[in-house]
Protein backbone atom coordinates (compact mmCIF):
# COMPACT_ATOMS: atom_id res chain seq x y z
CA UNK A 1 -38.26 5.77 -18.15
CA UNK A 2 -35.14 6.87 -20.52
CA UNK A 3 -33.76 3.45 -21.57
CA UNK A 4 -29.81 3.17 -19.88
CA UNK A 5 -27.30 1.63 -21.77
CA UNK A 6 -25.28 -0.28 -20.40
CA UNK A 7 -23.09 1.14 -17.63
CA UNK A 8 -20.80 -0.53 -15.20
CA UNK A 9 -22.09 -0.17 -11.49
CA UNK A 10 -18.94 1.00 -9.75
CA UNK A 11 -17.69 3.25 -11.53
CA UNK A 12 -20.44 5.53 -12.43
CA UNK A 13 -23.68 3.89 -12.92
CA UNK A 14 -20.87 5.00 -15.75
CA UNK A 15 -17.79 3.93 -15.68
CA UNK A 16 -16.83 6.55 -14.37
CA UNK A 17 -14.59 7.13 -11.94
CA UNK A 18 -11.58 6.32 -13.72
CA UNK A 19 -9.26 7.87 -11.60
CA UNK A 20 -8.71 8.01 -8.06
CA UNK A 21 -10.16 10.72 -5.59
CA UNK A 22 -8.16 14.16 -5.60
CA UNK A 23 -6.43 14.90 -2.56
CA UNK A 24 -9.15 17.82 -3.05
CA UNK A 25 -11.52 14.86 -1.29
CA UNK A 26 -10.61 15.91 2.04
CA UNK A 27 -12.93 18.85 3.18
CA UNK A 28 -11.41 22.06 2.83
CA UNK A 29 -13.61 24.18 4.89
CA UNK A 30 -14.96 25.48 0.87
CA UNK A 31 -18.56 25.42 0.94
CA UNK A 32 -20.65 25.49 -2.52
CA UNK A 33 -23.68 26.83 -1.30
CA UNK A 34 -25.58 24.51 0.97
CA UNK A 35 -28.89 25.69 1.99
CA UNK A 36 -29.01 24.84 6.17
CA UNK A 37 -31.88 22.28 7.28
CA UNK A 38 -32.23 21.03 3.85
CA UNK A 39 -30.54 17.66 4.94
CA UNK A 40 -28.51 16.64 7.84
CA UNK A 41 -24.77 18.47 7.85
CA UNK A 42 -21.66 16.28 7.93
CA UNK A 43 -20.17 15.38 11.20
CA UNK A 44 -17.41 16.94 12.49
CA UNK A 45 -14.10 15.36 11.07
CA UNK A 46 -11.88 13.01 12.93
CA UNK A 47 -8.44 12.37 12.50
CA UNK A 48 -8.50 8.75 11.89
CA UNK A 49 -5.18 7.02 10.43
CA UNK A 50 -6.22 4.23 7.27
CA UNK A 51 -6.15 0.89 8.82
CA UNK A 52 -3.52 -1.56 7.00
CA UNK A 53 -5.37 -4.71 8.20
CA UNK A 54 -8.59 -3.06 6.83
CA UNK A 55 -7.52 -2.03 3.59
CA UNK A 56 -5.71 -5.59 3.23
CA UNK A 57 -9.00 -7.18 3.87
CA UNK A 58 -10.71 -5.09 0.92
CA UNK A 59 -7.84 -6.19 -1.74
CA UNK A 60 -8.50 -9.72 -0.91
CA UNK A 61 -12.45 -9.16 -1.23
CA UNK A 62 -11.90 -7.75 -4.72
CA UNK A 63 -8.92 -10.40 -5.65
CA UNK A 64 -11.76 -13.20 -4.31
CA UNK A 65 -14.54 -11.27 -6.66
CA UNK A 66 -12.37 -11.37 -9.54
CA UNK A 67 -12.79 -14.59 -9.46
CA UNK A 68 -16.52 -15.09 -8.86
CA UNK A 69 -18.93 -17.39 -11.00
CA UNK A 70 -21.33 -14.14 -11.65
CA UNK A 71 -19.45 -12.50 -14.51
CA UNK A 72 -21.46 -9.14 -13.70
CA UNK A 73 -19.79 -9.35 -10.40
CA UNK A 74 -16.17 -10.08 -11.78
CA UNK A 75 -16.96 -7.25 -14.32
CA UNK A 76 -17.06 -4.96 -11.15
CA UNK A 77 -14.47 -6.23 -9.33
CA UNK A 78 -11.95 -5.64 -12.43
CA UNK A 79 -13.55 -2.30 -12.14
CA UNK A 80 -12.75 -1.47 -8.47
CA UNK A 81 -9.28 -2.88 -9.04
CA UNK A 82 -8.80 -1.13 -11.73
CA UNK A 83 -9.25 2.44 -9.98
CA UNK A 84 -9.26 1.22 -6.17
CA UNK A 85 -5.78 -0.22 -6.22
CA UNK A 86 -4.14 -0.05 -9.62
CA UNK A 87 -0.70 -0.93 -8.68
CA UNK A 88 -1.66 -4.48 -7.91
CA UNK A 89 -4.04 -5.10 -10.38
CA UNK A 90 -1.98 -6.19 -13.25
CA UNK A 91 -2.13 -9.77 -13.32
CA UNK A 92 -5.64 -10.07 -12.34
CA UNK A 93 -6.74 -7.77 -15.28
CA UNK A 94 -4.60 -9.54 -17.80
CA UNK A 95 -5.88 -12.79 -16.91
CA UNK A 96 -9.53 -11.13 -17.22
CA UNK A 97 -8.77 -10.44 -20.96
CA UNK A 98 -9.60 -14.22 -21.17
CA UNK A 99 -13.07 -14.30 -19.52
CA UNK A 100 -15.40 -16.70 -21.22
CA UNK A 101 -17.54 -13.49 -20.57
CA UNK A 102 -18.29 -10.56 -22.91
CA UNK A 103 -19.02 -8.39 -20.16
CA UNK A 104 -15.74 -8.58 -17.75
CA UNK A 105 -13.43 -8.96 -20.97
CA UNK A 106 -14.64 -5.45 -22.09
CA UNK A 107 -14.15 -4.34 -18.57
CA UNK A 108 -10.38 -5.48 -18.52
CA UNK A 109 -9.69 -4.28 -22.04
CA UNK A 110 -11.28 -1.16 -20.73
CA UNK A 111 -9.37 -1.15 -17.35
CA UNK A 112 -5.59 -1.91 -18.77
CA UNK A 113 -6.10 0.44 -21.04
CA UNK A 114 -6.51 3.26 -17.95
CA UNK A 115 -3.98 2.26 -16.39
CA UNK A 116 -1.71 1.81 -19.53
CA UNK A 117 -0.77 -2.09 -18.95
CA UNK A 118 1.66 -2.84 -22.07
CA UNK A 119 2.08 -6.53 -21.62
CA UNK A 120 -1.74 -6.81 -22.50
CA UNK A 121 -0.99 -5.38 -26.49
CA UNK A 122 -0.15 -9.15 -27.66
CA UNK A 123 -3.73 -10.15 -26.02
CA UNK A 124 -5.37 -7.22 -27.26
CA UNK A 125 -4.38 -7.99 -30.79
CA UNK A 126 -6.11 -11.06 -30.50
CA UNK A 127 -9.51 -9.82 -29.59
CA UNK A 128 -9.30 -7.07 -32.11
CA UNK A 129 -11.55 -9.70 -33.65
CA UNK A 130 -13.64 -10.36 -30.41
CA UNK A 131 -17.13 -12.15 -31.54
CA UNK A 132 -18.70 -8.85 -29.06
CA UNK A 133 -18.65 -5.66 -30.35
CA UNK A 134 -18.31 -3.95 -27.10
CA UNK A 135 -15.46 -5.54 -26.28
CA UNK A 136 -13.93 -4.76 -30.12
CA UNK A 137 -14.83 -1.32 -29.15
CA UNK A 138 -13.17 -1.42 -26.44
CA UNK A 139 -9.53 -3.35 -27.48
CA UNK A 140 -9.64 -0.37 -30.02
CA UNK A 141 -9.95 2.15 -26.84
CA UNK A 142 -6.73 -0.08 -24.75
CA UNK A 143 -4.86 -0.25 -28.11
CA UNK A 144 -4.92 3.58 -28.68
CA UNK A 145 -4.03 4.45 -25.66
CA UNK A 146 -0.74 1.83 -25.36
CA UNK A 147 0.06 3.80 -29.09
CA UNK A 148 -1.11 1.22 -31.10
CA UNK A 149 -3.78 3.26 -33.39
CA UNK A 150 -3.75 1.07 -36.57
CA UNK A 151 -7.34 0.16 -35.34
CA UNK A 152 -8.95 3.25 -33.91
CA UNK A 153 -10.69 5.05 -37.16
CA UNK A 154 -12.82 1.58 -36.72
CA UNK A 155 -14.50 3.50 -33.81
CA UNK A 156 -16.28 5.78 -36.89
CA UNK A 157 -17.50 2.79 -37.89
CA UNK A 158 -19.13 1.34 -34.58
CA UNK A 159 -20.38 4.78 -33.53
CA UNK A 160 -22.83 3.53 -36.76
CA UNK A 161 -24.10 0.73 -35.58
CA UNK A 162 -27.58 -0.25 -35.30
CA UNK A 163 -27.12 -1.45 -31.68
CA UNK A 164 -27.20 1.53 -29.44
CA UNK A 165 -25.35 0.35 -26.78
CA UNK A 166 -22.54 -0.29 -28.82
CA UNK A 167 -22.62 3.42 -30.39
CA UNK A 168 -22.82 4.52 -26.17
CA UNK A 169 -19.87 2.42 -25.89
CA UNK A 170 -18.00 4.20 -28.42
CA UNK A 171 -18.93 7.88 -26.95
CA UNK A 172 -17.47 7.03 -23.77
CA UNK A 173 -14.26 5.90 -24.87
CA UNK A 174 -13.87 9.01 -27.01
CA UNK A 175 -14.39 10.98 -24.13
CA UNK A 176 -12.28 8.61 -22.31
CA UNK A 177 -9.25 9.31 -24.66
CA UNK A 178 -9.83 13.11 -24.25
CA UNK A 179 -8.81 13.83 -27.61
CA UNK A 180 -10.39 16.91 -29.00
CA UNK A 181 -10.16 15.53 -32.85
CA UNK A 182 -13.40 13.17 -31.28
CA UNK A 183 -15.69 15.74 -31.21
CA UNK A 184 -16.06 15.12 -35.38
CA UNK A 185 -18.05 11.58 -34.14
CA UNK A 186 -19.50 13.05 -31.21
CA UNK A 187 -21.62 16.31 -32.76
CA UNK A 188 -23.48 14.01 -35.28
CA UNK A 189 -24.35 11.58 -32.55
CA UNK A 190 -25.89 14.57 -31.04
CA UNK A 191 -28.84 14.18 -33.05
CA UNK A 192 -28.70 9.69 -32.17
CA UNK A 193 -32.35 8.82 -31.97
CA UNK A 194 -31.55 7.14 -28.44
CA UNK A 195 -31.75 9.27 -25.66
CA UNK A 196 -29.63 7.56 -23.14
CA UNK A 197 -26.86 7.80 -26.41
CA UNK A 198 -27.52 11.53 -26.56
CA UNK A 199 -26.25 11.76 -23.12
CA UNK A 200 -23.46 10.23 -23.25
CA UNK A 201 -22.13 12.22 -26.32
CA UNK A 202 -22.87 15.18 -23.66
CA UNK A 203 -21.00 13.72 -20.84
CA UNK A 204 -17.93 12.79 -23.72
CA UNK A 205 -18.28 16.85 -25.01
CA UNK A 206 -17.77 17.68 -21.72
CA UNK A 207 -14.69 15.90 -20.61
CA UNK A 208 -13.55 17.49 -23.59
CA UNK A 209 -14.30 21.25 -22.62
CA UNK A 210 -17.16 21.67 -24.47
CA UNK A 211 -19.83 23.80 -23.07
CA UNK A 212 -22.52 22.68 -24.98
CA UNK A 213 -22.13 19.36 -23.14
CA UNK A 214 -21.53 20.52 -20.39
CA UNK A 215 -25.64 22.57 -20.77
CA UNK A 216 -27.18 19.32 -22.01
CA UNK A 217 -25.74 17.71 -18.50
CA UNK A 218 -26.74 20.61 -16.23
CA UNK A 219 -30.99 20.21 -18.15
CA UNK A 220 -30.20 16.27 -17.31
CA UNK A 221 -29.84 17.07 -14.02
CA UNK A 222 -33.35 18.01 -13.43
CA UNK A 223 -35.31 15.81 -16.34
CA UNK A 224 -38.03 14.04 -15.16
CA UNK A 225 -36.56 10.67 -15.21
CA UNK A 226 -34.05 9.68 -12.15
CA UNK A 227 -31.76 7.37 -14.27
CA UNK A 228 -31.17 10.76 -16.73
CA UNK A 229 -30.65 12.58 -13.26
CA UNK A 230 -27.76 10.19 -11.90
CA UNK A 231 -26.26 9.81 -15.00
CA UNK A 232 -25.53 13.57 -15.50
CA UNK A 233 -24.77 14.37 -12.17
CA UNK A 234 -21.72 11.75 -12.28
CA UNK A 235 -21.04 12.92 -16.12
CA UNK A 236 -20.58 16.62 -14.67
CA UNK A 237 -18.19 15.69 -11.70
CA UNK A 238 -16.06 12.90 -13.80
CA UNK A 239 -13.97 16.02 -14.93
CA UNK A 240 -13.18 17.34 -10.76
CA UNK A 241 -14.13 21.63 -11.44
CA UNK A 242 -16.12 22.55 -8.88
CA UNK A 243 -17.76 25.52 -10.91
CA UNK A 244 -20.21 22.37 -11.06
CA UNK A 245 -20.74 22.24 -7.89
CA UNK A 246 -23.94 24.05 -7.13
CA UNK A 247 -25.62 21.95 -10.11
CA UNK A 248 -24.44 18.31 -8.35
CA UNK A 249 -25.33 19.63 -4.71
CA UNK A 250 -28.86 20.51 -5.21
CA UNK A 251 -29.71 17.30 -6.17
CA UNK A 252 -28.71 16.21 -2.53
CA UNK A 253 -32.60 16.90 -1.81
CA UNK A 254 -33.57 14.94 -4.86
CA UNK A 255 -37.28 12.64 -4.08
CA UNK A 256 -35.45 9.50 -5.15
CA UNK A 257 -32.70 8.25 -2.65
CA UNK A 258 -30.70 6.86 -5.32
CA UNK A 259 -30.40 10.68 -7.24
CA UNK A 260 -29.35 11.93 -3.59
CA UNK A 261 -26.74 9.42 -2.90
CA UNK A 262 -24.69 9.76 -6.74
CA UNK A 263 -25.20 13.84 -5.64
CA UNK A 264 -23.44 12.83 -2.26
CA UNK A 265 -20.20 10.67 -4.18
CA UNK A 266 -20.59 13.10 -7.24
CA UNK A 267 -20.00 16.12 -4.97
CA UNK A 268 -17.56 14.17 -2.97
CA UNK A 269 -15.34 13.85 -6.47
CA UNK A 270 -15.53 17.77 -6.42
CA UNK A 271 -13.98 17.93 -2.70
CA UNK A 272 -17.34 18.10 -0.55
CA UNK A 273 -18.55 16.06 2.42
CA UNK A 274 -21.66 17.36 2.25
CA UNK A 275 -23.28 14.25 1.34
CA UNK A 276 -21.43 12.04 4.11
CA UNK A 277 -24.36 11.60 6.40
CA UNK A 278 -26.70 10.93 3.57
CA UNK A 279 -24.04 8.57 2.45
CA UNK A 280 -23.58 6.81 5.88
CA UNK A 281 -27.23 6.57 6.24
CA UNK A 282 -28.06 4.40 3.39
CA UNK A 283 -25.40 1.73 4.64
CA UNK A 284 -28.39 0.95 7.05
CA UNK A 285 -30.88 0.66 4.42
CA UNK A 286 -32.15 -2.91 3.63
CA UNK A 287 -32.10 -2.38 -0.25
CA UNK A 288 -28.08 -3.23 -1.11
CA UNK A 289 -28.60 -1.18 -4.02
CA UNK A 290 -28.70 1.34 -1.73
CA UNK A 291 -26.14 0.32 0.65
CA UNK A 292 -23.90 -0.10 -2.76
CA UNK A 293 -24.36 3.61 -3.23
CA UNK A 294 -23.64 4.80 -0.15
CA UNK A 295 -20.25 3.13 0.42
CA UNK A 296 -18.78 4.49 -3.47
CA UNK A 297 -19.98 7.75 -1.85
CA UNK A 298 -18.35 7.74 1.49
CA UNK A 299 -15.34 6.33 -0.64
CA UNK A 300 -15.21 9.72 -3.23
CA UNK A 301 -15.84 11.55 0.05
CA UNK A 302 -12.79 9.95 1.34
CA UNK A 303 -12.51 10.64 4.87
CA UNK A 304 -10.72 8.51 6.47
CA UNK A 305 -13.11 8.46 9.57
CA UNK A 306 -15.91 6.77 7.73
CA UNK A 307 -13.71 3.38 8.14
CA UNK A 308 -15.94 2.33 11.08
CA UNK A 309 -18.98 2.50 8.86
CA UNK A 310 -17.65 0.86 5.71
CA UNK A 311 -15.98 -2.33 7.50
CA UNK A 312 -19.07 -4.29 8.43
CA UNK A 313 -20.15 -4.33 4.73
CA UNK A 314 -17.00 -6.10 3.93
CA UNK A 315 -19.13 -8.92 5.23
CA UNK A 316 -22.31 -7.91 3.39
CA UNK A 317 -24.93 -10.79 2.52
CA UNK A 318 -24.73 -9.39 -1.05
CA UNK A 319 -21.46 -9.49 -2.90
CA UNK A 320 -22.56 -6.37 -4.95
CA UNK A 321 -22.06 -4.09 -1.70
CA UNK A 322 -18.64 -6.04 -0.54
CA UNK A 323 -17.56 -4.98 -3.91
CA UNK A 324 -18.96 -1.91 -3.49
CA UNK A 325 -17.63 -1.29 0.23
CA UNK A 326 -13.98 -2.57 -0.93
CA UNK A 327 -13.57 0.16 -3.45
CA UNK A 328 -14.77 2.66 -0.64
CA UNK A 329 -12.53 2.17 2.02
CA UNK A 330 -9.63 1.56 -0.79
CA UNK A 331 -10.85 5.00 -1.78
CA UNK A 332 -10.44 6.65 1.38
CA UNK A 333 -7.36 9.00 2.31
CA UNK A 334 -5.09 9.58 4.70
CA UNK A 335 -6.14 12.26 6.95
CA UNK A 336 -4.20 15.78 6.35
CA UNK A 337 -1.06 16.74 8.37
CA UNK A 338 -2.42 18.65 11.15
């Protein structure tokens, strides 16, 4: 199997959904092509209002998680706050700047650099010198983006290093800054001797517009190996144009459940609840990976009657799905006027 670099759970297998569901979420009646009997067809939608006391209840799952002792679960709790409820997150994520943790302070530097946080540039300016290198890489990525750029031509020098998760590392946040003077680091990495690297330079190329990552996604999407298969099927809905569509939605009868469930919250991104009783079924399923999956999918789905099925695994045995099942229902919208 393709060797994955490191990617965050929630938000993409790759980080990856850095911004919220477009209103687009709710179904519009569009169809992209689904072929009937192929897999089980979305209920009917019901006009359910968001629950306050619910959505209260996943904030203080994600402000408890924050603060867990498993620094992969804190690392995906800054994560879900960072996207699921970004108005509130800003003390939590500066405090996570200081995690004795590599992992969760490269998820913070990452995260209030989204969302733009300026009273994190003194803190950043400290770890500019951070004993991790993904975390350097990624203080350069929050820097640049609060206007600070003294330090970003250092990302030409990580996208060198021998380490190839630190060189995937620095092809996401190029794509992440969606400037098209990156693609001068990305085409050489192109040719990176690590597969899982030459992915991600095709998922960065294609946040940028370019079509020839946007081709190397679409061949991912059938390789041979299911980690290639989730990884571009998220990578081609990260930028919401549905001209994607038929390419995510075909993998909804994928032979690995895991492929079918990122098609369900990839082609929930683009605006389709096709996947939403795929999704829904796997919150049954014993393996929590599973259950993980299929409440960020109902969540990119977002409609607002799948609140019923997300609020028992607020309670989950594993804290990986309450994480999970936080960011879903925090995900969820409002149900249109009628």
């Amino acid at each position: 199997m393709t060797m994955t670099l490191h990617r965050p759970l929630i938000l993409c297998l790759t980080l990856l959904c850095l911004s919220c569901a477009p209103d687009a979420s709710q179904p519009s009646g569009a169809k992209w092509g689904r072929r009937p009997g192929a897999y089980p067809p979305p209920p009917p939608v019901q006009r359910v209002a968001l629950d306050p006391a619910l959505r209260q209840s996943a904030r203080d799952l994600l402000i408890a998680a924050i603060a867990s002792p498993d620094p992969i679960i804190r690392s995906q709790a800054i994560e879900a706050m960072q996207q699921a409820m970004p108005d509130a997150a800003k003390p939590y994520l500066l405090a996570a700047l200081d995690d004795p943790d590599a992992q969760p302070r490269k998820a913070a530097a990452l995260a209030v650099g989204v969302l733009r946080i300026a009273d994190a540039r003194g803190r950043l300016l400290q770890l500019v010198s951070d004993p991790d290198p993904n975390v350097r890489v990624a203080v350069r990525f929050a820097l640049h983006r609060l206007g600070d750029v003294r330090f970003s031509h250092d990302l030409e020098i990580f996208a060198r290093d021998p380490n190839p998760a630190v060189r995937g590392d620095v092809v996401m946040v190029l794509g992440m800054l969606g400037e098209p003077s990156a693609r001068k680091i990305l085409i050489p990495l192109q040719l990176d001797p690590n597969p899982a690297v030459r992915l991600q330079v095709a998922e960065a190329l294609w946040r940028l517009g370019d079509p020839n990552g946007l081709d190397s996604l679409i061949a991912g999407t059938i390789s041979g190996y299911p980690d290639d298969q989730m990884i571009c099927l998220m990578a081609l809905a990260e930028p919401r144009d549905r001209r994607v569509a038929k390419h995510v939605g075909g993998a909804l009868t994928a032979d690995y459940p895991e492929v079918r469930l990122i098609a369900a919250r990839a082609l929930g991104m683009l605006g389709y609840d096709d996947g939403y009783a795929i999704a829904a079924d796997a919150l049954k399923n014993p393996d929590p990976r599973q259950r993980a999956l299929g409440a960020l999918a109902l969540g990119a789905i977002a409609r607002s009657d799948a609140q019923p099925l997300l609020a028992p695994l607020l309670s989950d045995p594993e804290p990986t799905v309450r994480v999970a099942a936080a960011m879903g229902v925090l995900d969820l919208s409002a149900p249109p006027a009628p």
